[in-house]
Protein backbone atom coordinates (compact mmCIF):
# COMPACT_ATOMS: atom_id res chain seq x y z
CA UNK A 1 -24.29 -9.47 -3.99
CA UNK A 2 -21.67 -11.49 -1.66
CA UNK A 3 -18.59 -10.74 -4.52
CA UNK A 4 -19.53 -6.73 -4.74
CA UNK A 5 -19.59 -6.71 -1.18
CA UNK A 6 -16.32 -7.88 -0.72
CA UNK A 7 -15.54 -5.83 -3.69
CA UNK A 8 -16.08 -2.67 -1.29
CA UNK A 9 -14.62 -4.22 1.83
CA UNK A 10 -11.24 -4.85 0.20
CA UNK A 11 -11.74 -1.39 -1.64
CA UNK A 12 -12.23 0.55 1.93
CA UNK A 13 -9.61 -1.59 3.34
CA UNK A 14 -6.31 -0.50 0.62
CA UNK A 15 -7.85 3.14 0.96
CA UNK A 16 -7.46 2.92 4.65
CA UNK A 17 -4.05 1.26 5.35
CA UNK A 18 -2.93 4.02 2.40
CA UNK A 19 -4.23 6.69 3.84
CA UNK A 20 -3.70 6.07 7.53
CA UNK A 21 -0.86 7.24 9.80
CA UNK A 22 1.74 4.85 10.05
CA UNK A 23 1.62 5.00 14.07
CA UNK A 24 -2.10 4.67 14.09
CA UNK A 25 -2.07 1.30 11.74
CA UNK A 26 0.80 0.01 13.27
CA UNK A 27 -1.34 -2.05 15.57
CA UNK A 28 -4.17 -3.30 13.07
CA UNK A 29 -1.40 -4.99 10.67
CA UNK A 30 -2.41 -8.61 11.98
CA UNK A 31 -5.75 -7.71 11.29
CA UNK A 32 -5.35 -6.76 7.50
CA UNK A 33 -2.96 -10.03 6.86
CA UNK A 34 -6.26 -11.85 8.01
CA UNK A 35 -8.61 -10.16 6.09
CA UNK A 36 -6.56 -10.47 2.99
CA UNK A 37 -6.08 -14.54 3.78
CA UNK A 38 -9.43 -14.85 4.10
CA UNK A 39 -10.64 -15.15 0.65
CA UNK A 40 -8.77 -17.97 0.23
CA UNK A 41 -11.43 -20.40 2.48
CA UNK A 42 -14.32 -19.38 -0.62
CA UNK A 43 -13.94 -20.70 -3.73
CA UNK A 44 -16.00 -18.33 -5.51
CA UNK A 45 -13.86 -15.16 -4.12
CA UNK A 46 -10.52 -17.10 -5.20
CA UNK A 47 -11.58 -17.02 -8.78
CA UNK A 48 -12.69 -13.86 -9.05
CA UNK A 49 -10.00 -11.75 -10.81
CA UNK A 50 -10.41 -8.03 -8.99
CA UNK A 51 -11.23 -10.02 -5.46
CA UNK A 52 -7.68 -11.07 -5.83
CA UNK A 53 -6.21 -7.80 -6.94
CA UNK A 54 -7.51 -6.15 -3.95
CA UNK A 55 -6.21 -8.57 -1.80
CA UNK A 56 -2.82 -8.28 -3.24
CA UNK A 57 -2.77 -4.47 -3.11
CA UNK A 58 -3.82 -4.89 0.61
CA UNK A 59 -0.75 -7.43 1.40
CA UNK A 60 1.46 -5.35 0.13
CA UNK A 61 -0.13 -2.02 1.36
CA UNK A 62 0.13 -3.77 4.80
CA UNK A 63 3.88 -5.01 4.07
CA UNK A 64 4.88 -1.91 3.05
CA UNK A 65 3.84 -0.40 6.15
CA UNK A 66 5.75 -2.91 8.48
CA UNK A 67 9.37 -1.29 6.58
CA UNK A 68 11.24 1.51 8.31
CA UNK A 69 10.34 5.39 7.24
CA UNK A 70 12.64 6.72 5.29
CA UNK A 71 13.26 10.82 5.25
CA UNK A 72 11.67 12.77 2.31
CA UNK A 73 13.99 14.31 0.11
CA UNK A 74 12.73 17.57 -0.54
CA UNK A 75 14.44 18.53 -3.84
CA UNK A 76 12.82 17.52 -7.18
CA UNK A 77 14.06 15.39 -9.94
CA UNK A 78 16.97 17.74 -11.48
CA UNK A 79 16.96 20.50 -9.21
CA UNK A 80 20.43 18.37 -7.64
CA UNK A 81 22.20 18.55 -11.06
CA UNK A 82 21.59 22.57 -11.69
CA UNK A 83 22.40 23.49 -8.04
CA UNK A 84 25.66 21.62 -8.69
CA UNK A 85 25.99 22.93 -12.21
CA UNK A 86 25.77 26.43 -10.81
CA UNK A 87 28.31 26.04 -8.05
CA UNK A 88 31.15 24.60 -10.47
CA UNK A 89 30.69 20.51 -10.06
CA UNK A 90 30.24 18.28 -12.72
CA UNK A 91 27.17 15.70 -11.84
């Protein structure tokens, strides 16, 4: 019961820091490096296979959210080239 528990933890935990505003998780980043080392103290968690997926998603869920925000580009994939295609410019 212990490993499915943990199972749902990490499982609630990538959902969260995916899901979440930026601003609001900001603060909790410490937290979610901790929870993700923390597997490595138990044996039995460190050789379970999806225990360590989920605590590699959640590392880099976390990292990810530490990086600048970058502005969305609001044009899809090849809507550039036809816009430029129609004015006269090569691509």
């Amino acid at each position: 019961m212990y490993v499915s528990q943990c199972l749902g933890v990490y499982h609630t935990l990538c959902e969260v820091v995916k899901n979440s505003p930026s601003d609001a998780i900001s603060r909790l980043i410490p937290e979610f490096f901790e929870a993700a080392r923390s597997p490595e103290l138990n044996s039995t968690l460190c050789t379970n296979a999806s225990i360590r997926k989920l605590r590699i998603k959640l590392l880099s869920r976390a990292a990810l959210r530490l990086l600048p925000v970058r502005p969305r580009v609001s044009l899809r994939k090849g809507q550039r080239s036809w816009f430029a295609l129609k004015r006269g410019h090569a691509c």
